[in-house]
Structure formats: C-alpha cells, structure tokens
C-alpha atoms as a PDB file:
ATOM      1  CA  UNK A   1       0.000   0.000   0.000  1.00  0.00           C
ATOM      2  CA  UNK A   2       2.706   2.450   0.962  1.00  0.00           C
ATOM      3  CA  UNK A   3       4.042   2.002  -2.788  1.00  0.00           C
ATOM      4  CA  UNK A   4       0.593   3.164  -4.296  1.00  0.00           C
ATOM      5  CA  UNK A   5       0.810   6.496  -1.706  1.00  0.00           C
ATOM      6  CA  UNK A   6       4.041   6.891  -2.936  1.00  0.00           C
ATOM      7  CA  UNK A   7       3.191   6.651  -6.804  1.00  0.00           C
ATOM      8  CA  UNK A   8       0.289   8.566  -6.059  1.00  0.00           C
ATOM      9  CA  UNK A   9       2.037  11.251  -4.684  1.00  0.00           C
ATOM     10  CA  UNK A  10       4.986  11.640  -7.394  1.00  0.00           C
ATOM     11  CA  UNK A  11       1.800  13.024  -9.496  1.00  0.00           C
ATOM     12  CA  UNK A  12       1.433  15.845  -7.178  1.00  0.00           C
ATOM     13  CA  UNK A  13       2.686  19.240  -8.173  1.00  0.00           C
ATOM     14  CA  UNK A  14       4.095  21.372  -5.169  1.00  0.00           C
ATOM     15  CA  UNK A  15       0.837  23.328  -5.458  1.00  0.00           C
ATOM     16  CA  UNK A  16      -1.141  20.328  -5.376  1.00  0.00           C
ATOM     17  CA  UNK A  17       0.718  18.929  -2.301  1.00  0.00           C
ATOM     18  CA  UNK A  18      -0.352  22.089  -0.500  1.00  0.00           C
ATOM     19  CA  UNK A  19      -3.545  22.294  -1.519  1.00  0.00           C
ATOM     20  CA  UNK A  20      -3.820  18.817  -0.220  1.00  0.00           C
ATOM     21  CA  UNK A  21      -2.033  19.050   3.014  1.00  0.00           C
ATOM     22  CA  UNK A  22      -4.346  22.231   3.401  1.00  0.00           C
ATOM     23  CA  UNK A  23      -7.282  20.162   3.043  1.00  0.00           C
ATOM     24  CA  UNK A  24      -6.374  17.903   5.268  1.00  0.00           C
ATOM     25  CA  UNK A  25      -4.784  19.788   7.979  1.00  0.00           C
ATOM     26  CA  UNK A  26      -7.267  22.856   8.464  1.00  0.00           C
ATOM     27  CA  UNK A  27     -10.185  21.967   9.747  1.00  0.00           C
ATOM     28  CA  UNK A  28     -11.960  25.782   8.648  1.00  0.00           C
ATOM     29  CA  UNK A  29     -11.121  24.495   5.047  1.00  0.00           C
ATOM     30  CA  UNK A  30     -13.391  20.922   5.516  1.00  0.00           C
ATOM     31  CA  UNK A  31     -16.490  22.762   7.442  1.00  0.00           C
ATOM     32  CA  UNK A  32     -16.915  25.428   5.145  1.00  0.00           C
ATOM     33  CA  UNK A  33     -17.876  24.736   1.517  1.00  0.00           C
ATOM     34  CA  UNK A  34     -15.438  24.967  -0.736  1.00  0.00           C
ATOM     35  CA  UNK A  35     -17.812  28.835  -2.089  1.00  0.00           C
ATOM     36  CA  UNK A  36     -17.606  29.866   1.803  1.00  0.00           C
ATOM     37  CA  UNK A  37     -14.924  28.831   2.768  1.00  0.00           C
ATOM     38  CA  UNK A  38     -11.361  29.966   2.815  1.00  0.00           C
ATOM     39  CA  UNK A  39     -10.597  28.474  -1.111  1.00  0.00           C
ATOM     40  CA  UNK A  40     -13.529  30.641  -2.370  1.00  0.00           C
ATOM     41  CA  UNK A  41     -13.861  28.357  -4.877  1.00  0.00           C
ATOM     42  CA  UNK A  42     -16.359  28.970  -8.166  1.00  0.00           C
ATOM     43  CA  UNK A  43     -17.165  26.803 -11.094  1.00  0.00           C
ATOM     44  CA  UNK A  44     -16.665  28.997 -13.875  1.00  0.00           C
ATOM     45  CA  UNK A  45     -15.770  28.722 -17.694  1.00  0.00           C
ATOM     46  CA  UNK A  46     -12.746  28.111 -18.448  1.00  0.00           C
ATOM     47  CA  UNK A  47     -11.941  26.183 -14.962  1.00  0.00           C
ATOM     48  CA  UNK A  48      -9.585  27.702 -12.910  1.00  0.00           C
ATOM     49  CA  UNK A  49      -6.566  26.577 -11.911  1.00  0.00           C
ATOM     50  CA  UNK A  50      -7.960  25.365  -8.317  1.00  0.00           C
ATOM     51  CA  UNK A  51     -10.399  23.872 -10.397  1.00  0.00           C
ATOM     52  CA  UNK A  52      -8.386  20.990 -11.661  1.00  0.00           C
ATOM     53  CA  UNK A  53      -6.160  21.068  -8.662  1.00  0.00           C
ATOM     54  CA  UNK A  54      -9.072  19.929  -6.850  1.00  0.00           C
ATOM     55  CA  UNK A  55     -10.190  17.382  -9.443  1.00  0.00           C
ATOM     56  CA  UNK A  56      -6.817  16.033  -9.786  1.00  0.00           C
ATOM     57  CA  UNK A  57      -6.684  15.623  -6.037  1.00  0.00           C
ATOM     58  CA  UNK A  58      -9.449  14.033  -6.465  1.00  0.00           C
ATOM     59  CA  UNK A  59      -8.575  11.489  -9.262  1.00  0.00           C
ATOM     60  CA  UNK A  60      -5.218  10.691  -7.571  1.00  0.00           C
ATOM     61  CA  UNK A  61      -8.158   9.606  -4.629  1.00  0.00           C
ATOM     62  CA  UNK A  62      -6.371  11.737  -1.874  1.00  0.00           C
ATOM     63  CA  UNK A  63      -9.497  14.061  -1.334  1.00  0.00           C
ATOM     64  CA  UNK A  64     -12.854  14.231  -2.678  1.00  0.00           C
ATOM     65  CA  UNK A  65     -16.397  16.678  -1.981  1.00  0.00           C
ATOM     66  CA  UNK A  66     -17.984  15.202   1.198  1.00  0.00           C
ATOM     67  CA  UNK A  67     -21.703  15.043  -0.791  1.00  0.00           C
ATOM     68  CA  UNK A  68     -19.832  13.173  -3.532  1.00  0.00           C
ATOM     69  CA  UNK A  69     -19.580  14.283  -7.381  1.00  0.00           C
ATOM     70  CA  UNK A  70     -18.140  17.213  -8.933  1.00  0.00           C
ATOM     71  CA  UNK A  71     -16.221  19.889  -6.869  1.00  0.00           C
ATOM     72  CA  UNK A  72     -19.540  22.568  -6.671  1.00  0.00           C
ATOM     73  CA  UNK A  73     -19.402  25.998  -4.428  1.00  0.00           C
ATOM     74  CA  UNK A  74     -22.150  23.881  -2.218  1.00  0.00           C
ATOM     75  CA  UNK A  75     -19.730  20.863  -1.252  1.00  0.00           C
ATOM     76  CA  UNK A  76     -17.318  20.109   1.121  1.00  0.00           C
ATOM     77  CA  UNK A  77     -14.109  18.966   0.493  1.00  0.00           C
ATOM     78  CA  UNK A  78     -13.497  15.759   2.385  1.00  0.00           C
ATOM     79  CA  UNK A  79      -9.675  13.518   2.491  1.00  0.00           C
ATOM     80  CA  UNK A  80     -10.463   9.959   1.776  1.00  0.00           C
ATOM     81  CA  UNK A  81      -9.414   7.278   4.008  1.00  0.00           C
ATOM     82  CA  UNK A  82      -6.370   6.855   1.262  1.00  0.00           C
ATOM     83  CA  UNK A  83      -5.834  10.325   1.557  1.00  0.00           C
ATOM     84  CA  UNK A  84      -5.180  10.104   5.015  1.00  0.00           C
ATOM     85  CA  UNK A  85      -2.850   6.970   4.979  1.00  0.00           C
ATOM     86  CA  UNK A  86      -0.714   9.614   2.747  1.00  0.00           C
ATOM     87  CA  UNK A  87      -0.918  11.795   5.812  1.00  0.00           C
ATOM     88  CA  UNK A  88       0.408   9.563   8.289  1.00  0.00           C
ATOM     89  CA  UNK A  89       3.087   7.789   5.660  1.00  0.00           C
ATOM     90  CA  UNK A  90       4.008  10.618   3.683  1.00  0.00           C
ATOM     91  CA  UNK A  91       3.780  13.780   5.735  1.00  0.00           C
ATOM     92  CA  UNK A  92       3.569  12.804   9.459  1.00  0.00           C
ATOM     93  CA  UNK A  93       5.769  15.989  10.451  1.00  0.00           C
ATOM     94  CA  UNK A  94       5.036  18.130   7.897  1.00  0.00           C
ATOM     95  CA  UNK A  95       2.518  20.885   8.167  1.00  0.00           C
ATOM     96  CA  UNK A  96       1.427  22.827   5.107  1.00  0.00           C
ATOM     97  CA  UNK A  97       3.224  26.034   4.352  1.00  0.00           C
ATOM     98  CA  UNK A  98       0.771  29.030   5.205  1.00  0.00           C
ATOM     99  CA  UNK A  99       2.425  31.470   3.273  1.00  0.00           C
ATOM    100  CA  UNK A 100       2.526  29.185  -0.259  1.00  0.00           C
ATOM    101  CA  UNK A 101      -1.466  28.330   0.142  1.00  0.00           C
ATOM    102  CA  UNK A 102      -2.244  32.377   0.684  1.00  0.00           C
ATOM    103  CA  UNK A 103       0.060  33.299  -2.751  1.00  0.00           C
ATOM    104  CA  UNK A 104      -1.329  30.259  -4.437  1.00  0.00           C
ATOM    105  CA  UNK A 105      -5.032  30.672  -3.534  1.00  0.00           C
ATOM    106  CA  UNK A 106      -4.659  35.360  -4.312  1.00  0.00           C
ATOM    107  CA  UNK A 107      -2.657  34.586  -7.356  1.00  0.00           C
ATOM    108  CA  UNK A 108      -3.984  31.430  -9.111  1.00  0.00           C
ATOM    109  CA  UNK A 109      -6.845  29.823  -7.348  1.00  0.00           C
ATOM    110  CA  UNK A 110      -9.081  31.693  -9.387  1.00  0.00           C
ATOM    111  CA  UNK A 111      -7.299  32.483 -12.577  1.00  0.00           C
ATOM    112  CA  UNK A 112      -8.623  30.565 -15.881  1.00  0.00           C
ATOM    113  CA  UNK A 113      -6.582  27.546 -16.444  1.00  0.00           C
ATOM    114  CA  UNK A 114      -4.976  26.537 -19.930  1.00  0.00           C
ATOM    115  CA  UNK A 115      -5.812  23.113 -19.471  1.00  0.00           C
ATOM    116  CA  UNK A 116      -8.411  22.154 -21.501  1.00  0.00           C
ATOM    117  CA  UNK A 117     -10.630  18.588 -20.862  1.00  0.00           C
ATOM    118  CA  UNK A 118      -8.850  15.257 -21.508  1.00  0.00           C
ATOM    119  CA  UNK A 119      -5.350  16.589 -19.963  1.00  0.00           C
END
C-alpha cells in the first residue's frame, strides 16, 4: 500500500501537495464549503486553476467533496481514508506552508486555467 501512496504522490505538483495538506490539515477548510470557505472556490468557464487542482486531487483519490460528485461551491471537500494513509506515511511531520497556500489561492486559485478537458 505504501508504494501506491508513494506513486500517487509523485503526481502531485508542489501546489497540489499544499492544496492537499491544506485540506487535510485545516479543519476551517473541511467545514466550510469549498464557495464559503477559505478556497472561495467557483465553477466557472474556463476552470480555474484550483479547479483541476481539486479534481486532480481528487482522481489521484487523496481528497474528494464530502456530498460526492463534482467539486460545486455547495460541497465540502473531504480527504479519503487513502488520503489520510498519505498523511500519516508521507507527511507525518510536515505541516502545510501558510504562506505558499495564501500566494497560491490570491494569485492562481481563481485564474482561468490553460488546461483544456482530456489533460
């Protein structure tokens, strides 16, 4: 099991990886929805870059919106139970880096991604 975590993880981009860590260390993130809350997420066209962050998070199976389905303004975001075995493997000491999530989330959480569907 440890080797899937690991493969799973060597997908992550560093943004990803703090997105996820964020997630699943903040507890404000998971009982907010994801409009509410602190990623002020919005579906929009094109997607934004938090957009597929979140839905690649989701496909990797580390996190996933609590009412299941797409990543809406009105969900949750939830860590799966694999998500949290990457927790306590991968990142038992680490904490996620306050400073990268606020620049990531003002400077491209909501900007339009390039990525199109099918990457």
């Amino acid at each position: 099991m440890a080797d899937e975590v690991k493969a799973a993880l060597s997908r992550l981009t560093d943004d990803q990886a703090e997105l996820f860590l964020y997630i699943a260390q903040s507890p404000d993130v998971r009982h907010e929805t994801l409009g509410n809350g602190p990623l002020q997420f919005r579906r929009a066209r094109p997607r934004t870059v938090l957009h597929w962050d979140l839905r690649d998070l989701r496909d990797i199976g580390l996190a996933r919106p609590a009412e299941t389905g797409s990543w809406r303004e009105a969900a949750h975001p939830s860590v799966t139970p694999f998500g949290e075995l990457a927790v306590g493997i991968f990142f038992p000491d680490r904490k996620y880096n306050a400073e990268h999530i606020e620049r990531y989330l003002r400077e491209r959480g909501q900007q339009p991604s390039e990525r199109q569907r099918g990457d």
